[in-house]
Protein backbone atom coordinates (compact mmCIF):
# COMPACT_ATOMS: atom_id res chain seq x y z
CA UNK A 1 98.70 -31.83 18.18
CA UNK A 2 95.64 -31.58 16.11
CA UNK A 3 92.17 -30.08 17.80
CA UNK A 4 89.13 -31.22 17.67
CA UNK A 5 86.35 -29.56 15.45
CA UNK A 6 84.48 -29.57 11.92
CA UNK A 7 87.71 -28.83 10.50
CA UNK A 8 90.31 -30.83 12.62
CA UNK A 9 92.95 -30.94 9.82
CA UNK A 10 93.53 -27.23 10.24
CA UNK A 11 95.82 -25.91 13.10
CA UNK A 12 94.18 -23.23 15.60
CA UNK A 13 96.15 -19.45 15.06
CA UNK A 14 96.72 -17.46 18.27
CA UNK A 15 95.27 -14.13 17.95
CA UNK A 16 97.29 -11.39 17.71
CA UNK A 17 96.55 -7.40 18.65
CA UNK A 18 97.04 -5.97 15.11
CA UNK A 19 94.95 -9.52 13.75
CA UNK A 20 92.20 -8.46 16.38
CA UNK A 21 91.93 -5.35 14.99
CA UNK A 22 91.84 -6.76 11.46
CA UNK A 23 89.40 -9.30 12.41
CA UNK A 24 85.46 -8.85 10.72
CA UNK A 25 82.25 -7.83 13.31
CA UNK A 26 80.89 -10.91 14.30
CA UNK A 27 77.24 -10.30 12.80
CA UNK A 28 74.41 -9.72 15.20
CA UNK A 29 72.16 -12.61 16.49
CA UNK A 30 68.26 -11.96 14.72
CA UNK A 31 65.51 -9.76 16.21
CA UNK A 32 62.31 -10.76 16.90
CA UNK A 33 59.75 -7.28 16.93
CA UNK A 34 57.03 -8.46 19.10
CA UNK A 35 53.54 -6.00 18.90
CA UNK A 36 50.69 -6.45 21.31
CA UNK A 37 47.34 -6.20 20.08
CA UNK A 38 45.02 -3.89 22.22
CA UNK A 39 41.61 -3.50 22.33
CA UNK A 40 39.15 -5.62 20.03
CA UNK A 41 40.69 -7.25 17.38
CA UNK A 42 37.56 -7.11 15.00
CA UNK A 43 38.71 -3.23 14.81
CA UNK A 44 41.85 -3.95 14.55
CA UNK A 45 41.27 -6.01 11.40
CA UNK A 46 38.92 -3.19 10.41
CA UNK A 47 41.98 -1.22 10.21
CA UNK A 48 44.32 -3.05 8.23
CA UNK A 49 41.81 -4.72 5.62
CA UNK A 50 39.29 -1.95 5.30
CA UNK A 51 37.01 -5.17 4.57
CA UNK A 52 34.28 -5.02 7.55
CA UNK A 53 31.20 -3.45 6.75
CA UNK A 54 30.13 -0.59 9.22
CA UNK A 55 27.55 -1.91 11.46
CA UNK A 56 24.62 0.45 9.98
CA UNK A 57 25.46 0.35 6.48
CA UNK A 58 22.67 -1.19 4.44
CA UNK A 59 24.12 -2.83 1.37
CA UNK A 60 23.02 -5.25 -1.67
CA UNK A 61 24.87 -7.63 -3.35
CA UNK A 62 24.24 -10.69 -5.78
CA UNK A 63 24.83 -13.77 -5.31
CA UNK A 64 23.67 -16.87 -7.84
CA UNK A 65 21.92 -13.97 -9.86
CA UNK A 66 19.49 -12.95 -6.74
CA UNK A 67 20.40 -9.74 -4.86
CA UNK A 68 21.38 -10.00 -0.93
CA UNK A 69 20.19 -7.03 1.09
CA UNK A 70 21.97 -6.76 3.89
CA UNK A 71 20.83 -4.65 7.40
CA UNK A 72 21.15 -4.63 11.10
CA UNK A 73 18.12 -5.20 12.76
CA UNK A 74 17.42 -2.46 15.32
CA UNK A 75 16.52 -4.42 18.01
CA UNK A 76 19.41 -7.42 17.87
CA UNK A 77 21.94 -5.56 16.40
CA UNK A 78 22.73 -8.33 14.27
CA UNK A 79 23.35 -8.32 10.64
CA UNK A 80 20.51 -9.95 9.12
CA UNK A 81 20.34 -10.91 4.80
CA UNK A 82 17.14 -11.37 3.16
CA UNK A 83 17.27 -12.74 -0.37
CA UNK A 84 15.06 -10.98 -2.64
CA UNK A 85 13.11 -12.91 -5.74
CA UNK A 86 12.90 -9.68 -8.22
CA UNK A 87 10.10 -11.00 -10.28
CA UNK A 88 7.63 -12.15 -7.54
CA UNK A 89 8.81 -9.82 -4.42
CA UNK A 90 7.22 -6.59 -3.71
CA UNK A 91 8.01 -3.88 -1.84
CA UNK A 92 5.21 -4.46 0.52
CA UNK A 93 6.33 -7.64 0.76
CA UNK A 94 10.13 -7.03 1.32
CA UNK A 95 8.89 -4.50 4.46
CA UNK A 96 6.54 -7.13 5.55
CA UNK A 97 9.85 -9.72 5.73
CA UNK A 98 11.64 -7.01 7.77
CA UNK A 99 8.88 -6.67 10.63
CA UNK A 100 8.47 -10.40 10.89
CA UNK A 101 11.64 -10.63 11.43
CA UNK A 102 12.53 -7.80 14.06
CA UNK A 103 9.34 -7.35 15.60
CA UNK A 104 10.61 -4.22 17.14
CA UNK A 105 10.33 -2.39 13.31
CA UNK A 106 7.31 -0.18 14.13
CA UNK A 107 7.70 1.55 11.10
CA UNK A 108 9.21 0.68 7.56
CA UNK A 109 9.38 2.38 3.64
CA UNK A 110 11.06 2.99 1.30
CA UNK A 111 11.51 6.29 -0.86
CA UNK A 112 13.36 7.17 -4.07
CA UNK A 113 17.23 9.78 -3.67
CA UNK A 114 14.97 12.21 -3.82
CA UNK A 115 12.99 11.68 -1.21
CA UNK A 116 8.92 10.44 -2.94
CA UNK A 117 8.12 7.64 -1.79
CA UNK A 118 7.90 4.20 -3.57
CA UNK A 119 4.56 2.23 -3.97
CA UNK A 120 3.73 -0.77 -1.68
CA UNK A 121 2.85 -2.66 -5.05
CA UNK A 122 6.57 -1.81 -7.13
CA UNK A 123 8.06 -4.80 -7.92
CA UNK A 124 11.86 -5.16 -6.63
CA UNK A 125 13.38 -5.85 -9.99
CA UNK A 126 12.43 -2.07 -10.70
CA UNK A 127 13.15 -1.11 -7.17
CA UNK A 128 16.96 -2.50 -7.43
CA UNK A 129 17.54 -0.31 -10.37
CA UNK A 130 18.18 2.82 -9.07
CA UNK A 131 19.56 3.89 -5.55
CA UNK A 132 17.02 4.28 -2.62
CA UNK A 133 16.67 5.26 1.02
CA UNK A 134 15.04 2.80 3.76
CA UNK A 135 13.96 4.04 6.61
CA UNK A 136 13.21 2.05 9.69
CA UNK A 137 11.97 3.43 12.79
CA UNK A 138 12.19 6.79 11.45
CA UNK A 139 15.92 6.47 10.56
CA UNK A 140 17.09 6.69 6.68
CA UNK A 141 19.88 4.55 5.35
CA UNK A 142 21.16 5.24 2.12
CA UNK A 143 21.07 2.32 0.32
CA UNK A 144 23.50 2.11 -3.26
CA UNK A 145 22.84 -0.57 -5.70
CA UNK A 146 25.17 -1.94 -7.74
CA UNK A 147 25.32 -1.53 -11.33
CA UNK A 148 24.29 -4.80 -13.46
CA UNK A 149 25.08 -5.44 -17.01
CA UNK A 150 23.07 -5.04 -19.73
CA UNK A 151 22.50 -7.81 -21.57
CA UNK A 152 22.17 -8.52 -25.17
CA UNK A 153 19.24 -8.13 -27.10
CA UNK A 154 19.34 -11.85 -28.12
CA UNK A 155 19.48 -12.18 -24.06
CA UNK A 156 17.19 -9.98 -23.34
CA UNK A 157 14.33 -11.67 -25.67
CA UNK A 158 15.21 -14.87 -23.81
CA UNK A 159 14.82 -13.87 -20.59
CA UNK A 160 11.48 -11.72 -21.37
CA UNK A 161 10.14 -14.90 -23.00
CA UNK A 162 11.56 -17.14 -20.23
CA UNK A 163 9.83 -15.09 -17.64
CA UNK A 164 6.68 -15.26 -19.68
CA UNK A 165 6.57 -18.82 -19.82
CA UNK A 166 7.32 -19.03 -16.18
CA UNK A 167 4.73 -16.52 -15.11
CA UNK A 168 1.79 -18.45 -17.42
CA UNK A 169 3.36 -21.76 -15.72
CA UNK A 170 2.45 -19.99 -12.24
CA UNK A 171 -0.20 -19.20 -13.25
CA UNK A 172 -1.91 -22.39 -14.17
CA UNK A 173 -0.12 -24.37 -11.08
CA UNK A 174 -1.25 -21.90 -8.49
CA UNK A 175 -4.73 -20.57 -10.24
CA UNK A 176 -7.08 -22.52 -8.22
CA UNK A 177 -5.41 -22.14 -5.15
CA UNK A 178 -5.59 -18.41 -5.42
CA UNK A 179 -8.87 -18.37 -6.59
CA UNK A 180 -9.57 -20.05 -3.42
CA UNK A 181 -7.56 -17.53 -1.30
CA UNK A 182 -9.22 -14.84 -3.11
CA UNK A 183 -12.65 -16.18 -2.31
CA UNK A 184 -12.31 -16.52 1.46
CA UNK A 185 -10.40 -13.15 1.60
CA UNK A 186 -13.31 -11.53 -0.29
CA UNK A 187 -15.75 -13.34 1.84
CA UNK A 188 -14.34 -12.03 5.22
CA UNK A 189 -14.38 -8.53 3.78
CA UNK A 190 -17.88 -8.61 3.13
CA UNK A 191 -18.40 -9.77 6.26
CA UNK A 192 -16.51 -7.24 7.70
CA UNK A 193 -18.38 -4.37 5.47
CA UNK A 194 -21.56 -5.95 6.96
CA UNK A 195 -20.39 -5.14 10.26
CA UNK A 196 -19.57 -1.62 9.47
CA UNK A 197 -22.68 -1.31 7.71
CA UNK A 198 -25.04 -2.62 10.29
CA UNK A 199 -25.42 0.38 12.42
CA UNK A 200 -25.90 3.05 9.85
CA UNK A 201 -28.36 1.16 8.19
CA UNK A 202 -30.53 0.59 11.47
CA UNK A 203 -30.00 4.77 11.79
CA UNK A 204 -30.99 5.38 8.00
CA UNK A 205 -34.21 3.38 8.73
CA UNK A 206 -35.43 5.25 11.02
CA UNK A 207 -34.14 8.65 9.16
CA UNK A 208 -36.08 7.51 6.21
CA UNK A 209 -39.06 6.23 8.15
CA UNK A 210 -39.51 9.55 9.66
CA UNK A 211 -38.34 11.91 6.70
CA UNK A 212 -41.05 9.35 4.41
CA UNK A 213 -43.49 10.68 7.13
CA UNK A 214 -43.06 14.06 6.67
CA UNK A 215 -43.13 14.37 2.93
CA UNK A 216 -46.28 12.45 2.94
CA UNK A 217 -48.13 15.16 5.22
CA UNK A 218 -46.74 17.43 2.75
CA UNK A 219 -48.99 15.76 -0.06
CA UNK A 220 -51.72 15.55 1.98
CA UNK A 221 -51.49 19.18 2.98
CA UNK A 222 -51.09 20.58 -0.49
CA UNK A 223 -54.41 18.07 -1.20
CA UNK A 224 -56.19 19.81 1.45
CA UNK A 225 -54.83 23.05 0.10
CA UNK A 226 -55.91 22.43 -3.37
CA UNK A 227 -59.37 21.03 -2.10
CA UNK A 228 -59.89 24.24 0.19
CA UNK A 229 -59.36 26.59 -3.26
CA UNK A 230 -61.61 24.76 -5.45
CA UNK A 231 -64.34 25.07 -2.41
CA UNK A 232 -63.69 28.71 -1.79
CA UNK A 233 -64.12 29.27 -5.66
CA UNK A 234 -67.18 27.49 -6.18
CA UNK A 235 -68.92 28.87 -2.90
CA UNK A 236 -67.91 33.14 -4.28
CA UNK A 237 -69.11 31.66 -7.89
CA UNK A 238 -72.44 30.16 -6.82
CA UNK A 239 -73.26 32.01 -3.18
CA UNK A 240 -71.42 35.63 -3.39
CA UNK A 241 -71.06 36.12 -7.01
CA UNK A 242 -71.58 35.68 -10.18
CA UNK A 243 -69.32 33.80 -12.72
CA UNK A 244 -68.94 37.02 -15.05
CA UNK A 245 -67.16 38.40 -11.72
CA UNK A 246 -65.12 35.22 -10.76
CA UNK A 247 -64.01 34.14 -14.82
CA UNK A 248 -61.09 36.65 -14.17
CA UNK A 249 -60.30 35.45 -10.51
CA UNK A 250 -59.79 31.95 -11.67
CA UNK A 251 -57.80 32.76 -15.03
CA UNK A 252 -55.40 34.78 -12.97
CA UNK A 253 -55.05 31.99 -10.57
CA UNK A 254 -53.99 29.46 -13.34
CA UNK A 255 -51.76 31.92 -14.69
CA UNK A 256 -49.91 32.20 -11.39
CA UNK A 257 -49.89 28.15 -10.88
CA UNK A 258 -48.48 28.48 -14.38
CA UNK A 259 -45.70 30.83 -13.10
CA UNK A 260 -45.07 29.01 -10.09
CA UNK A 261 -44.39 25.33 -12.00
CA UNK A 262 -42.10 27.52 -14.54
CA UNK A 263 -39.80 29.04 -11.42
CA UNK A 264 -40.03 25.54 -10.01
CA UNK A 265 -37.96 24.28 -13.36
CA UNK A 266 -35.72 27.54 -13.39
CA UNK A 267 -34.47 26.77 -9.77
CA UNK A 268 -33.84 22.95 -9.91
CA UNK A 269 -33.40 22.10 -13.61
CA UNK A 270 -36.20 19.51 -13.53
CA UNK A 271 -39.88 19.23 -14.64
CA UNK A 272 -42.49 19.71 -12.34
CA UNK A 273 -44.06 16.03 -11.78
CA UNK A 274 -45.48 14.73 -8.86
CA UNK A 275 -42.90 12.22 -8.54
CA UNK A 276 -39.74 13.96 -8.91
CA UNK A 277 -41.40 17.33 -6.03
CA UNK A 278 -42.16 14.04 -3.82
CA UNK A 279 -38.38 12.95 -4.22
CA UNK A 280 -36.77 16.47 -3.95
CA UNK A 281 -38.38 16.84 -0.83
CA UNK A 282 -37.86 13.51 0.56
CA UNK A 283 -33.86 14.18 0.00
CA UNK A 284 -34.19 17.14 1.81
CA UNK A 285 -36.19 16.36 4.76
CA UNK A 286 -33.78 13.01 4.87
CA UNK A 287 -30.07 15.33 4.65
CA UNK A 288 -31.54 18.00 7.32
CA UNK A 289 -32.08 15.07 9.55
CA UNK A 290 -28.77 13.08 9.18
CA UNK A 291 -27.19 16.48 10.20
CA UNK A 292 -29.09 16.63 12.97
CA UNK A 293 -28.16 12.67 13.87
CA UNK A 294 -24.47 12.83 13.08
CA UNK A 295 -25.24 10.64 10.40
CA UNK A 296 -22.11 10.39 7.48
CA UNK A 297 -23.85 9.92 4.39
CA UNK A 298 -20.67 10.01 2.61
CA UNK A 299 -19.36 7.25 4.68
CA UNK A 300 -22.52 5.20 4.38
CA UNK A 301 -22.63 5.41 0.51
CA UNK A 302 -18.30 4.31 0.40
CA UNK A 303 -19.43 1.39 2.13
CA UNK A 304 -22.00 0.49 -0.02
CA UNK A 305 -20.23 0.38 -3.34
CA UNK A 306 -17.11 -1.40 -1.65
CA UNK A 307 -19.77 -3.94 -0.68
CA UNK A 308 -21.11 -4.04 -4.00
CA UNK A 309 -17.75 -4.55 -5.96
CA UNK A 310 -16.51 -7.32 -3.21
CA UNK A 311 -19.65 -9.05 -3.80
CA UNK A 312 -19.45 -8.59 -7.88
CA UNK A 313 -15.74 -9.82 -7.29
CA UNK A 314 -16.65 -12.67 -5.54
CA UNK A 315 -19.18 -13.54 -8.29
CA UNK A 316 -16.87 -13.36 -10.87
CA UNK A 317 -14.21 -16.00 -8.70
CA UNK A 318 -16.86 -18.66 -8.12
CA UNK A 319 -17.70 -18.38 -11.69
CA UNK A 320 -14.19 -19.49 -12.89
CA UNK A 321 -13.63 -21.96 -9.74
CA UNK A 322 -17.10 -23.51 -10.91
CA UNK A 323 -15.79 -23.39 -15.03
CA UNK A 324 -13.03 -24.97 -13.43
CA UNK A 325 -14.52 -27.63 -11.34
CA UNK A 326 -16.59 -28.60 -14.46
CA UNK A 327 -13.82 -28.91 -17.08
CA UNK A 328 -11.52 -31.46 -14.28
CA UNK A 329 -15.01 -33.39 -14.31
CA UNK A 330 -14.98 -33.43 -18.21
């Protein structure tokens, strides 16, 4: 009687004891290892890959030839990117970014490894060179950018020439605008040195006014003194005395006038005229009153030449906006 099976043409053996012994292991069914994750698995992954970048680390990479800085904002504790233009970004600009866009960044530069720090005006191409240390809120990050290859000199000309033609392209797009922009900022800085301006000048009037007073009476006194010595000699020379007895008198009192004017030149270095004593003393009475008045003369004369280059400045710009008006009507 055959059995049924795969193999139904072959007759089922009874096992035996010495054939059970001989018999193979029967091989063992497959294991499944099952591991449970615990904990958070962004960690986790952390651990394995060694590819997530700690959460304070500032970095900079390039993508499409720009370079990605990449930071967590202090306030969100997000990571943030902010794609840099080398050629036209600043540093002033690249901290102005950050506070615009974390409005809880009280406090932003940048300084070199070793610790000077960098100009708000250095371009980022230069900045991007060389590692650098940003510090926000009074925190540093070390910040390590990577190497880029040096190009050819064939490659090099290129680009210096590209960037040439693209700045003088710039230029001429964007001149009028800026011009523009330049005007009305320079406008609302006069304005604002005005401001400044407008209550020292009302307290130098009034300095002047009463120092101008003062050195007048001076003139007037050394009139009356003058006019008082010329009387006294005529009325010994005519009344008291003779002139045999006053010739003397008067040539010593010329020689002394003499002496005086000569120790007037040996203290200040200048000739004795009329104009320059009235000046001196003028500037004297005028600095022993702003002392008295709290009055920054220093301060007063800063203003004044910043208000004289922002008005030549602004001179110059409506010069070239009006050279420029002129040559679109031409």
């Amino acid at each position: 009687m055959l059995l049924r099976g795969l193999r139904p043409w072959l007759p089922r053996r009874l096992p035996t004891p010495g054939a059970r012994a001989r018999a193979r292991p029967r091989p063992l069914p497959p294991q499944v290892l099952c591991v449970q994750l615990c904990g958070d698995l962004k960690y986790c992954q952390s651990h394995l890959y060694g590819t997530v970048v700690p959460p304070d680390e500032v970095t900079v990479n390039y993508r499409h030839g720009l370079p990605l800085i990449t930071l967590t904002l202090p306030s969100r504790k997000e990571r943030c990117q902010f794609v840099v233009k080398p050629m036209l970004s600043t540093v002033s600009s690249f901290l102005q970014d950050l506070q615009n866009e974390d409005k809880g960044i009280k406090t932003a530069a940048i300084f070199t490894a070793d610790g000077y720090e960098i100009p708000a005006s250095t371009l980022m191409d230069i900045l991007l060179m060389n590692d650098f240390k940003l510090v926000i809120n009074e925190i540093a990050y070390d910040v390590q950018c990577p190497k880029k290859e040096n190009p050819s000199n064939e490659l090099a000309t290129e680009m210096e020439n590209m960037k040439s033609l693209v700045h003088r392209l710039f230029t001429v797009l964007h001149l009028e605008e800026f011009q523009k922009k330049r005007e009305q900022d320079l406008l609302d800085k006069i304005d604002h040195l005005k401001e400044q301006l407008h209550p020292l000048e009302q307290v130098k009037a009034r300095i002047e006014a009463h120092s101008e007073a003062q050195t007048s009476g001076l003139q007037w006194a050394g009139l009356a003194l003058l006019s008082v010595q010329g009387g006294a000699l005529a009325w010994f020379t005519w009344w008291v005395y003779s002139w045999d007895i006053m010739e003397p008198i008067t040539y010593f009192i010329t020689l002394a006038n003499s002496m005086a004017f000569f120790a007037y030149f040996l203290v200040t270095r200048q000739d004795y005229t009329y104009s320059a004593v009235k000046r001196r003393q003028f500037l004297q009475f005028f600095h022993k009153k702003s002392k008295r008045q709290h009055f920054d003369v220093e301060q007063y004369n800063r203003l004044k030449e910043d208000l004289a280059k922002a008005k030549e400045s602004l001179k110059r710009v409506r010069h070239s906006l009006l050279a420029n008006a002129s040559r679109r009507t031409q």
